[in-house]
C-alpha atoms as a PDB file:
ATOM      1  CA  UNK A   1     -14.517   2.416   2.761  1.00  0.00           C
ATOM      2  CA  UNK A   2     -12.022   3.890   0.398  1.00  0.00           C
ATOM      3  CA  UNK A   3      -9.796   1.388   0.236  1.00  0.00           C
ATOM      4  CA  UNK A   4     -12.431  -1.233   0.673  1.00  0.00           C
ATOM      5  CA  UNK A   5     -13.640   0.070  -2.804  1.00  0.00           C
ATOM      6  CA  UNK A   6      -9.903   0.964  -4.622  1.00  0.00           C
ATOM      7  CA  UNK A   7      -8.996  -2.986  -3.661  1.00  0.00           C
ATOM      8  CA  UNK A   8     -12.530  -4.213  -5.302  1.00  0.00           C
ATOM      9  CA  UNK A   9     -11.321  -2.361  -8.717  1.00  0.00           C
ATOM     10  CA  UNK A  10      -8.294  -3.293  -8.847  1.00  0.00           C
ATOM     11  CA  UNK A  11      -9.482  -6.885  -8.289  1.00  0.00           C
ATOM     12  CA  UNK A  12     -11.775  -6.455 -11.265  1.00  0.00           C
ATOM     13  CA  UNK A  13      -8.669  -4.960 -13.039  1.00  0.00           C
ATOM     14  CA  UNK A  14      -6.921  -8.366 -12.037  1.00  0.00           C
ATOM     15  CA  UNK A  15      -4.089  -6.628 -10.257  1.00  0.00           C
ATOM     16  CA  UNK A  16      -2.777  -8.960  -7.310  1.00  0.00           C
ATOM     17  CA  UNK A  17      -0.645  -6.996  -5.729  1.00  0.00           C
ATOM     18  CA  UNK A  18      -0.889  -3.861  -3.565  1.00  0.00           C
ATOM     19  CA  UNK A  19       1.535  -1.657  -2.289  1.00  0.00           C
ATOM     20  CA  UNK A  20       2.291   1.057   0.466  1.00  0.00           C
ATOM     21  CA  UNK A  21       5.413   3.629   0.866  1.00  0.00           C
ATOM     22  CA  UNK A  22       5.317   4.897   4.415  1.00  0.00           C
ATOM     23  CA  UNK A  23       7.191   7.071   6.137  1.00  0.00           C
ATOM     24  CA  UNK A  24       8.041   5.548   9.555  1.00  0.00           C
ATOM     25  CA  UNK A  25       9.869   7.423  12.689  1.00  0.00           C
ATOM     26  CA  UNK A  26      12.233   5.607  14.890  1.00  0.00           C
ATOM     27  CA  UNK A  27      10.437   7.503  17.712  1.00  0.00           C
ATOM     28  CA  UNK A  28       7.082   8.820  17.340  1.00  0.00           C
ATOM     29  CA  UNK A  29       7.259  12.570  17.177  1.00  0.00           C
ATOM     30  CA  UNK A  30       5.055  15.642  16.812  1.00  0.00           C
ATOM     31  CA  UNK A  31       5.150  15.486  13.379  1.00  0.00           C
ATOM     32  CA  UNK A  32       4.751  11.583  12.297  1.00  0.00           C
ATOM     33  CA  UNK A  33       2.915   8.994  14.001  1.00  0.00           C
ATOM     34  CA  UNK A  34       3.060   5.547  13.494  1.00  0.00           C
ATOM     35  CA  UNK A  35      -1.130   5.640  12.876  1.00  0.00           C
ATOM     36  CA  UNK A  36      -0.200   4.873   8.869  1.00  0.00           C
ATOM     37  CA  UNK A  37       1.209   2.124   9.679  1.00  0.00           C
ATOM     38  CA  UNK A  38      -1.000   0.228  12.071  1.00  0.00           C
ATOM     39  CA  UNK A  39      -3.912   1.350   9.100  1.00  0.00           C
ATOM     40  CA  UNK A  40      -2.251  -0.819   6.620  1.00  0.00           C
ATOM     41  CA  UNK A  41      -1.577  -4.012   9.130  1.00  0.00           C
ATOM     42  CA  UNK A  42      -5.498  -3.671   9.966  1.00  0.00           C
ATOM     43  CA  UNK A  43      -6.139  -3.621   6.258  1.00  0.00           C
ATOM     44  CA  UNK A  44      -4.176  -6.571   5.827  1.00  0.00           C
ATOM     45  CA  UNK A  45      -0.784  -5.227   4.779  1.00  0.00           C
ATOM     46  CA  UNK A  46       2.684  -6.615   5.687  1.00  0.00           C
ATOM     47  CA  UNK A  47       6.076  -4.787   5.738  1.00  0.00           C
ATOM     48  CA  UNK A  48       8.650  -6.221   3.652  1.00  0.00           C
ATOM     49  CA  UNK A  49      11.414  -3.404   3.673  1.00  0.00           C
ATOM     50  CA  UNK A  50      12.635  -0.514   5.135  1.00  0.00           C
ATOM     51  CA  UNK A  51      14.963   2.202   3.928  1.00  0.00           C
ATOM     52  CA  UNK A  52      17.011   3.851   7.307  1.00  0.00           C
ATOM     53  CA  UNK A  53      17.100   7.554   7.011  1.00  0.00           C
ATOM     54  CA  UNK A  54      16.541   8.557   3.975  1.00  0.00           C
ATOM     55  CA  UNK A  55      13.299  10.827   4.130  1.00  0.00           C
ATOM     56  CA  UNK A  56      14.502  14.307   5.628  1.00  0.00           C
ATOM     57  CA  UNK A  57      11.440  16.924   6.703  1.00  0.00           C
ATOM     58  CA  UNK A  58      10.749  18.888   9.435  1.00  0.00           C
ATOM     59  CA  UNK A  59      14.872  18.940  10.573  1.00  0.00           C
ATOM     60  CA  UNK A  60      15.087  15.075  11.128  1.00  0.00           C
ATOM     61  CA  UNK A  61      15.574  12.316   9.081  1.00  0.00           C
ATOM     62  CA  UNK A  62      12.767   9.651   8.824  1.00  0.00           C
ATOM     63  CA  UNK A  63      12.844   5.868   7.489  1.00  0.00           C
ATOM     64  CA  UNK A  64      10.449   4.781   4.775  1.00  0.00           C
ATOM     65  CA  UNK A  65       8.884   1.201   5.062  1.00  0.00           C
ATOM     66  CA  UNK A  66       7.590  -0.559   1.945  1.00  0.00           C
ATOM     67  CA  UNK A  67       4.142  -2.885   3.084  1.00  0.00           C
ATOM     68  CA  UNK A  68       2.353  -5.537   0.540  1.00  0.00           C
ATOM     69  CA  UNK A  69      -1.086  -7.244   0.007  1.00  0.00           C
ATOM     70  CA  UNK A  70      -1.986  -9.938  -2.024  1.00  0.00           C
ATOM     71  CA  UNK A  71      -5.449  -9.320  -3.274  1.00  0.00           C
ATOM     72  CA  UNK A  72      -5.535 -12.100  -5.509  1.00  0.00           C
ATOM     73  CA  UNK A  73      -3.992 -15.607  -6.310  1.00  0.00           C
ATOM     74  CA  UNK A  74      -1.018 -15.776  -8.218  1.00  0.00           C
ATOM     75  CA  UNK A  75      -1.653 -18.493 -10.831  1.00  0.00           C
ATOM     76  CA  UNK A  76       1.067 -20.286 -13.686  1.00  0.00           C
ATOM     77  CA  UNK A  77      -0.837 -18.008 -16.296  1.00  0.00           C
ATOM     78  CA  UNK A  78      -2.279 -14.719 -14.940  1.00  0.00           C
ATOM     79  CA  UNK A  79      -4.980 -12.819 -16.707  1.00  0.00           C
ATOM     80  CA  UNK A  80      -4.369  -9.389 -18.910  1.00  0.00           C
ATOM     81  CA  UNK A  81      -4.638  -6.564 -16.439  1.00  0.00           C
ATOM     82  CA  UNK A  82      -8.480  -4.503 -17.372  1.00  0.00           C
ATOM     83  CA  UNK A  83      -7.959  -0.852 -18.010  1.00  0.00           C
ATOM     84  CA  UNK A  84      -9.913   0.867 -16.169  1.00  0.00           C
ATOM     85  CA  UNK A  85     -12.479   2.490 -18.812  1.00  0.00           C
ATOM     86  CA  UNK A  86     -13.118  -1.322 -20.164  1.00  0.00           C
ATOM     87  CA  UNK A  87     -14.819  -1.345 -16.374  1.00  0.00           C
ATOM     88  CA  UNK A  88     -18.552  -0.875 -16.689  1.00  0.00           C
ATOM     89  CA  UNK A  89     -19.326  -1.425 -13.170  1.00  0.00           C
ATOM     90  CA  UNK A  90     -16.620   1.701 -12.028  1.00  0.00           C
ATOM     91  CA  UNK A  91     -17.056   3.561 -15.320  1.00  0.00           C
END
């Protein structure tokens, strides 16, 4: 519901673009799942990078993946992005 509601604001901000910074395990551990990531694909996300080992907790190095979402249509002229107090519907 959370996000459901963060991606209807930002819509009525006219941002089109969402993004996610995830850490990601080559192996699924005790410590990091890959539950994060299979959120984001269910929400509609895509990955389009991933950085190998550079996230270091827990004594092992993890790999961050970047995901996207459009969440609206990218025209030749795109409108001013809202601020978020000019909202009245989320103020």
């Amino acid at each position: 519901m959370l996000y459901g509601t963060l991606e209807e604001c930002l819509k009525a901000q006219n941002i089109l673009n969402l993004y996610a910074c995830i850490s990601y395990p080559e192996k699924e551990d005790e410590y990091l799942s890959l539950d994060s990531v299979r959120f984001h694909e269910h929400m509609g996300y895509r990955l389009i990078g991933r950085f190998h080992q550079c996230g270091y907790k827990f004594g092992r190095w993890y790999d961050m993946i970047w995901m996207e979402k459009f969440i609206g249509d990218h025209i030749d002229k795109p409108l001013e992005v809202k601020k978020y107090p000019d909202l009245q519907k989320w103020v």
